[in-house]
N, C-alpha and C. Protein backbone atom coordinates (compact mmCIF):
# COMPACT_ATOMS: atom_id res chain seq x y z
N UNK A 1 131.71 -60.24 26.15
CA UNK A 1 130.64 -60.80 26.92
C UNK A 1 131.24 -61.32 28.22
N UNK A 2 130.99 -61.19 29.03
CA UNK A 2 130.61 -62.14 30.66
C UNK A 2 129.80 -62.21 31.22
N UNK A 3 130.23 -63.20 32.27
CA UNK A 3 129.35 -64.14 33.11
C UNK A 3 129.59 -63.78 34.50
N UNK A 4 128.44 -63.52 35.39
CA UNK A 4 128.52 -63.38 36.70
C UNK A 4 128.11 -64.51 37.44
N UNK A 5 128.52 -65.36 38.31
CA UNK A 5 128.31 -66.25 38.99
C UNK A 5 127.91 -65.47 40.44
N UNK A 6 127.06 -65.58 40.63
CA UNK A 6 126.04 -65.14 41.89
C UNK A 6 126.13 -66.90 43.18
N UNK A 7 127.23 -66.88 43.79
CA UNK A 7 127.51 -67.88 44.43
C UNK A 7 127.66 -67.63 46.28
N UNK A 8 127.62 -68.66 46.80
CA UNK A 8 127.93 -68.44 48.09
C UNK A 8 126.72 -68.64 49.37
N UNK A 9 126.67 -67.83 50.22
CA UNK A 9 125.46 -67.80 50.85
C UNK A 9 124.49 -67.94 50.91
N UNK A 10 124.25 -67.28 49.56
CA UNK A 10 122.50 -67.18 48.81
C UNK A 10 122.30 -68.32 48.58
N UNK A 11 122.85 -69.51 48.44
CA UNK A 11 122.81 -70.52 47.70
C UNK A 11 121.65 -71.24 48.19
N UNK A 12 121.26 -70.82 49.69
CA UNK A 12 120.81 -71.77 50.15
C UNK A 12 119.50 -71.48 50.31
N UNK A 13 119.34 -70.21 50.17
CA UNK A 13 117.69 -69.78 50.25
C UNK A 13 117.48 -68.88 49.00
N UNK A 14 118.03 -68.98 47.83
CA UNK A 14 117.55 -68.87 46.65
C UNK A 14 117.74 -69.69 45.66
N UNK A 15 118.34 -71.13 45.78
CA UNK A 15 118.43 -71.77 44.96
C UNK A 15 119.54 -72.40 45.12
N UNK A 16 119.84 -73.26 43.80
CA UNK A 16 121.44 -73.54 43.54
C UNK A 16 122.31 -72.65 42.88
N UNK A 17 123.82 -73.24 42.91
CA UNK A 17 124.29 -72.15 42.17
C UNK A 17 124.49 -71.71 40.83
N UNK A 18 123.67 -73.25 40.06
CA UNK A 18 123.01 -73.15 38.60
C UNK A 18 121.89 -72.39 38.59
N UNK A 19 121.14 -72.34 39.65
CA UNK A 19 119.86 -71.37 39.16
C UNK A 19 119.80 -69.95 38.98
N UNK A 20 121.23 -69.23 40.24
CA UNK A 20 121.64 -68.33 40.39
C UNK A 20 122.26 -67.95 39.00
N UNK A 21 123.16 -68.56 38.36
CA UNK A 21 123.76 -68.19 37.26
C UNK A 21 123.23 -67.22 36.41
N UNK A 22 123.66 -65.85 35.98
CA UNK A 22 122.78 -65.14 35.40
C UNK A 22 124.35 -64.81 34.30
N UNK A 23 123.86 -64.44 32.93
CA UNK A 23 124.91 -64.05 32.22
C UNK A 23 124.36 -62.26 31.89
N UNK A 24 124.88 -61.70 31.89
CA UNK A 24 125.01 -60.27 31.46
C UNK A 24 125.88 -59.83 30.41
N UNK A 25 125.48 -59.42 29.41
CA UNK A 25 126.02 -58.53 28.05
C UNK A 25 126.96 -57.51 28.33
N UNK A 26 127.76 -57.53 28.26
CA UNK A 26 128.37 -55.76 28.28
C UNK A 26 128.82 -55.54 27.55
N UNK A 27 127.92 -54.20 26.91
CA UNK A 27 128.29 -53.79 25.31
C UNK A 27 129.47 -52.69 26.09
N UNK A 28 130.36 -52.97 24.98
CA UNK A 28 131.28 -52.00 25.34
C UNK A 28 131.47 -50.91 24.23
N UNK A 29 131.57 -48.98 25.07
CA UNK A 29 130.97 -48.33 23.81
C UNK A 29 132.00 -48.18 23.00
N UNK A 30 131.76 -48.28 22.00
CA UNK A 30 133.06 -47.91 20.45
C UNK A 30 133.11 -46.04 20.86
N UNK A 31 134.46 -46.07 20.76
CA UNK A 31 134.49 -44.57 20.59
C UNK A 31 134.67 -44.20 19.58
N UNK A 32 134.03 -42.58 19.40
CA UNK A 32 133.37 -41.68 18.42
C UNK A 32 135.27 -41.55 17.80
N UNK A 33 136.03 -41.93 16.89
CA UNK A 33 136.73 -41.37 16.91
C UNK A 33 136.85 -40.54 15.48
N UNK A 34 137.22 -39.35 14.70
CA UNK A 34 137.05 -38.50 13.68
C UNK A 34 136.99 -39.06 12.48
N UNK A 35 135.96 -38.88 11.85
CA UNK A 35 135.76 -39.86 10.54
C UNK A 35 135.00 -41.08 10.72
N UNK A 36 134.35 -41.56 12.26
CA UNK A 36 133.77 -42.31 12.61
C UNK A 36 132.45 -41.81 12.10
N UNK A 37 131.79 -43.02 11.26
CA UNK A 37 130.09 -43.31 11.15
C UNK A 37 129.58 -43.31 12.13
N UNK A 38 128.47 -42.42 12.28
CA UNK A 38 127.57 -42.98 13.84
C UNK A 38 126.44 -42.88 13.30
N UNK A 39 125.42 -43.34 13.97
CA UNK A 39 124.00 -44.24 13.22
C UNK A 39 123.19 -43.42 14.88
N UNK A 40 122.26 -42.22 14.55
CA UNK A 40 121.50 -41.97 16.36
C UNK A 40 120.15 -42.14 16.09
N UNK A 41 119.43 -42.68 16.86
CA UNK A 41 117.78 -42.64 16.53
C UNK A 41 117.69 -41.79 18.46
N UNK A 42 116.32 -41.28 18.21
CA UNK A 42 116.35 -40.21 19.22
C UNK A 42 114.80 -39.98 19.20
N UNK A 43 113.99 -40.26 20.11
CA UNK A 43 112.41 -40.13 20.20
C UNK A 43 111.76 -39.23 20.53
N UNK A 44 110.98 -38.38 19.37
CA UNK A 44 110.23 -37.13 20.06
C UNK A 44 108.53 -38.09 19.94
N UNK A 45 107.33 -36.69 20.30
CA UNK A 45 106.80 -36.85 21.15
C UNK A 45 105.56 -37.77 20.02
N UNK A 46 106.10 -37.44 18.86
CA UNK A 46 105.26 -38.47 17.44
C UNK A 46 106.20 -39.45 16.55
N UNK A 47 107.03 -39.76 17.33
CA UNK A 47 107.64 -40.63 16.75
C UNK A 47 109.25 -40.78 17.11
N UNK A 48 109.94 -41.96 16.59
CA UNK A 48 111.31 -41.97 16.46
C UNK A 48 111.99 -41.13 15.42
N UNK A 49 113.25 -40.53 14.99
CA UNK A 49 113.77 -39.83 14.38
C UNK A 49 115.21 -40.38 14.05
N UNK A 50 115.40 -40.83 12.88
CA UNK A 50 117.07 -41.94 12.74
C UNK A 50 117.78 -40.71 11.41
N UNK A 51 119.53 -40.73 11.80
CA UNK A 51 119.93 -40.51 10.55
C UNK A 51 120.92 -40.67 11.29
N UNK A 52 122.45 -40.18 10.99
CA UNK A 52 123.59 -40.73 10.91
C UNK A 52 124.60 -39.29 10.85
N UNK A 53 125.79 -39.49 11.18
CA UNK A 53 126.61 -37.71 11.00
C UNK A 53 127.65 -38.50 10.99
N UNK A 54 129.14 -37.89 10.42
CA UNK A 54 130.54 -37.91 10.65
C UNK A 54 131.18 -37.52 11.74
N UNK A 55 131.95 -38.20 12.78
CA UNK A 55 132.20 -37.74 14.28
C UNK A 55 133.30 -36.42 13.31
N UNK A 56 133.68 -35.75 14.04
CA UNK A 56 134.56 -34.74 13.95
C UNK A 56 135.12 -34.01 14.85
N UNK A 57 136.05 -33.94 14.88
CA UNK A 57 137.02 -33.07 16.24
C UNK A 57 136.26 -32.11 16.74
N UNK A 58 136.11 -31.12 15.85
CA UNK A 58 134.95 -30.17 16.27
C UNK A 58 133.91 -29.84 17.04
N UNK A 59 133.18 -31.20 16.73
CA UNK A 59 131.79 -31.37 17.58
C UNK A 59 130.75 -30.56 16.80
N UNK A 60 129.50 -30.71 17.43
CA UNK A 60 128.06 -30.17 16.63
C UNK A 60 128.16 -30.63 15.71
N UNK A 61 128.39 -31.87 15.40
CA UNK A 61 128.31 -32.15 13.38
C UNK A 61 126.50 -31.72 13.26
N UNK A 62 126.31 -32.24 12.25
CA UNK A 62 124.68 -31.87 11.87
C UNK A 62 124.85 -33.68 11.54
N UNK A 63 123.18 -34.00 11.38
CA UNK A 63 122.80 -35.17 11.73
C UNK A 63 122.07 -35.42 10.12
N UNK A 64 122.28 -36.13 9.31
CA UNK A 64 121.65 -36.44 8.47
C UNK A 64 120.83 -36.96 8.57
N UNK A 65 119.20 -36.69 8.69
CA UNK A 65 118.33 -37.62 8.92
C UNK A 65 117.09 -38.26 7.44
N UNK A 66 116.83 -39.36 7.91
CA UNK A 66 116.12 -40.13 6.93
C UNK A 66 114.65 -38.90 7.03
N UNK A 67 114.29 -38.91 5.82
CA UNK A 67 113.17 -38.09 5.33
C UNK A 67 111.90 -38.41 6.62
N UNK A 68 111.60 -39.66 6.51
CA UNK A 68 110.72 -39.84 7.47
C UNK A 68 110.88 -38.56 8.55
N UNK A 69 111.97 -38.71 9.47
CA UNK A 69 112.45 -38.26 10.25
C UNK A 69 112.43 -36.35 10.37
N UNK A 70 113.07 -36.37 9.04
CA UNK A 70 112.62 -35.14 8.37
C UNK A 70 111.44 -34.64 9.09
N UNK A 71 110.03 -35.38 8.00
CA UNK A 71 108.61 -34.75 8.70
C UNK A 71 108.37 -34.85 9.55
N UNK A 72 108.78 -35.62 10.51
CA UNK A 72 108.14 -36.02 11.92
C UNK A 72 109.03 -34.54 12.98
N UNK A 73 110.33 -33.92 12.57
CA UNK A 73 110.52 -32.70 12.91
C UNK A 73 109.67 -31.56 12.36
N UNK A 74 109.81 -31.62 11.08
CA UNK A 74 108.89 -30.42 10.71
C UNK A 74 107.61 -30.53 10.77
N UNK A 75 107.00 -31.65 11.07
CA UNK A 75 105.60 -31.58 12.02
C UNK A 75 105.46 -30.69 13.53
N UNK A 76 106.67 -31.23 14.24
CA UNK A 76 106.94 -30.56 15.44
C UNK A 76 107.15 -29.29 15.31
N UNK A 77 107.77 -28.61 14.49
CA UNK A 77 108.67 -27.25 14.59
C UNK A 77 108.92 -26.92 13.32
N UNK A 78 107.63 -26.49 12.87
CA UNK A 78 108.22 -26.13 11.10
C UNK A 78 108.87 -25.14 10.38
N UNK A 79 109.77 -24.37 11.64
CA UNK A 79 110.58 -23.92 10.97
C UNK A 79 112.37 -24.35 11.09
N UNK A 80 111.85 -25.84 11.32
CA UNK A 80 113.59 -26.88 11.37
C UNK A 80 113.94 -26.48 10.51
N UNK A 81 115.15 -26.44 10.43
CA UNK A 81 116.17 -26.34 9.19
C UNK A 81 117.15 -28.00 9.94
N UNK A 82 117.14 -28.39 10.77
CA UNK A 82 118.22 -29.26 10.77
C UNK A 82 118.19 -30.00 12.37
N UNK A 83 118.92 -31.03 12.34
CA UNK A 83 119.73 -31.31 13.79
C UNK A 83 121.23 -31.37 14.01
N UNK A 84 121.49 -31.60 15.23
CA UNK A 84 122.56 -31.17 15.34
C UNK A 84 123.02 -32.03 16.82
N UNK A 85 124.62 -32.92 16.69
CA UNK A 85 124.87 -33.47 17.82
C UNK A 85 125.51 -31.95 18.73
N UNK A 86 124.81 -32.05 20.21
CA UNK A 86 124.45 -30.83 20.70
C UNK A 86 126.55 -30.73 21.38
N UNK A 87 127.01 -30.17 21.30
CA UNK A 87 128.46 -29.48 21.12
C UNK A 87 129.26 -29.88 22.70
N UNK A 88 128.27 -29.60 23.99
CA UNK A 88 129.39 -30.26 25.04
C UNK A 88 128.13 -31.60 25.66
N UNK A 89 127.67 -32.00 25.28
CA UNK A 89 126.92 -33.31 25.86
C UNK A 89 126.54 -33.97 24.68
N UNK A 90 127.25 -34.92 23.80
CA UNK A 90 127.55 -35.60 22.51
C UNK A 90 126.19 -36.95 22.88
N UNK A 91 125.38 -36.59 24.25
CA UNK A 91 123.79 -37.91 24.35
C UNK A 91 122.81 -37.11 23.94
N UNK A 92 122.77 -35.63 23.65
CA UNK A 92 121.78 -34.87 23.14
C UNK A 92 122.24 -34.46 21.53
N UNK A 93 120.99 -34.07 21.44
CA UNK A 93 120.40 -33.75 20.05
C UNK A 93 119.86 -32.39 20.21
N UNK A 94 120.33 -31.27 19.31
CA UNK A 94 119.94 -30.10 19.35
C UNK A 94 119.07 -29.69 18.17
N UNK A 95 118.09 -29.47 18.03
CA UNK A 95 117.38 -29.24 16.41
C UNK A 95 117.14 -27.82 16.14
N UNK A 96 117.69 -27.44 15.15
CA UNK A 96 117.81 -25.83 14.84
C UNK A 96 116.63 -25.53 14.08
N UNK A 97 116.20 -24.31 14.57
CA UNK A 97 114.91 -23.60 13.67
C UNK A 97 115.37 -22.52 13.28
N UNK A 98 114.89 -22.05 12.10
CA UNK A 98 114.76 -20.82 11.50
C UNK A 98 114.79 -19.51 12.47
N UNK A 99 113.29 -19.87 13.05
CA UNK A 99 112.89 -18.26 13.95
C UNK A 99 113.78 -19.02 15.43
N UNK A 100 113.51 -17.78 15.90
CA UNK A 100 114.25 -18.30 17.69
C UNK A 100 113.11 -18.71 18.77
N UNK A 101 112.82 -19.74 19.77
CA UNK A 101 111.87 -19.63 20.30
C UNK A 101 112.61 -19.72 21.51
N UNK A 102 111.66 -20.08 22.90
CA UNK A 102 112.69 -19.56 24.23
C UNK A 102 113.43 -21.43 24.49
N UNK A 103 114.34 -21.14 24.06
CA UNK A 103 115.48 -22.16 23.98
C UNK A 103 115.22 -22.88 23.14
N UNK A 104 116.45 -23.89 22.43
CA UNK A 104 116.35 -24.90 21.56
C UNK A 104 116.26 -26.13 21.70
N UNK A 105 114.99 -26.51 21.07
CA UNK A 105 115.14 -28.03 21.22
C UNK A 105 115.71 -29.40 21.48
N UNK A 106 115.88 -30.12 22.46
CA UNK A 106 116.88 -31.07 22.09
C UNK A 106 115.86 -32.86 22.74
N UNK A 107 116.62 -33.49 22.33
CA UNK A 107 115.95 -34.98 22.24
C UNK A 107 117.31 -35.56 22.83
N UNK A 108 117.41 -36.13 23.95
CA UNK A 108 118.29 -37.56 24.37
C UNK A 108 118.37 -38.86 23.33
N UNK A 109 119.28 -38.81 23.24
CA UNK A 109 119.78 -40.18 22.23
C UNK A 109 119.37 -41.38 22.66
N UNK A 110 118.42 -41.93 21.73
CA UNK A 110 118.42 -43.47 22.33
C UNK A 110 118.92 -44.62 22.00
N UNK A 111 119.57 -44.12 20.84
CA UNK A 111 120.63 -45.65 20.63
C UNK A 111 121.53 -45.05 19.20
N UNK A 112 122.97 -45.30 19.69
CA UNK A 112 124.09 -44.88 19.16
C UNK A 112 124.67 -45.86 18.28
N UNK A 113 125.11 -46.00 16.91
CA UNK A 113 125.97 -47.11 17.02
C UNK A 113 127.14 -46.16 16.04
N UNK A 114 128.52 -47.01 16.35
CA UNK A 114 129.72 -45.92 15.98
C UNK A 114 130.29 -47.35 14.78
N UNK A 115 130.52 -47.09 13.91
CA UNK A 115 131.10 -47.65 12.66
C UNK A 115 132.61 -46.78 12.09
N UNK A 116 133.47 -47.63 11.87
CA UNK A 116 134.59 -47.11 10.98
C UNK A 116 133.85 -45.92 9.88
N UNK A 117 134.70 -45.15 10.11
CA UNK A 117 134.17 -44.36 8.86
C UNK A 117 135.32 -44.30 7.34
N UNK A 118 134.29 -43.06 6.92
CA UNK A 118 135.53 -43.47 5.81
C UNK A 118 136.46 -42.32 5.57
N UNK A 119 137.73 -43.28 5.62
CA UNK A 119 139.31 -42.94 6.26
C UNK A 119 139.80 -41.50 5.43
């Protein structure tokens, strides 16, 4: 965590330099490293979609998702078979279908979290 002190000049026509005081969060990101838990929720156009994959050297793991999640794809595209962290941009989501349609699906990640995995 830190603190930015917004001081100086401004002081005098926006306040003091207690009022100025603003604190800011900075999450800092855990890296994906192999055997790492990651937790992705990712929003299509009826809902959120959550499940979890094993990072792996490789890349494209497939995404285990909670059943919910499940139907709310195969509502969209019923011939999903799966998702998939998409192979050179690890903020997308690629979701594989059965038949081919003109390109494959993908959803931007909206919130990552990376956990020790297991060793």
């Amino acid at each position: 965590m830190g603190v930015i002190d917004i001081l100086g000049e401004q002081e005098e026509t926006l306040g003091t330099a207690e009022d100025l005081r603003e604190e800011i969060v900075v999450e800092a990101a855990q890296p994906e490293l192999s055997g790492s838990l990651v937790k992705v929720e990712f929003e299509t156009s009826i809902g959120l979609c959550k499940g979890f994959y094993y990072a792996s050297d490789l890349g494209h793991e497939e995404i285990i998702l909670e059943p919910d999640s499940v139907e709310i794809l195969k509502s969209l595209f019923p011939t999903c078979n799966g998702a998939f962290i998409h192979q050179n941009n690890r903020d997308w989501v690629e979701v594989s279908l059965a038949e081919p349609l003109h390109g494959i699906p993908e959803y931007k990640i909206y919130n990552r979290i990376v956990s020790s995995g297991a060793a």
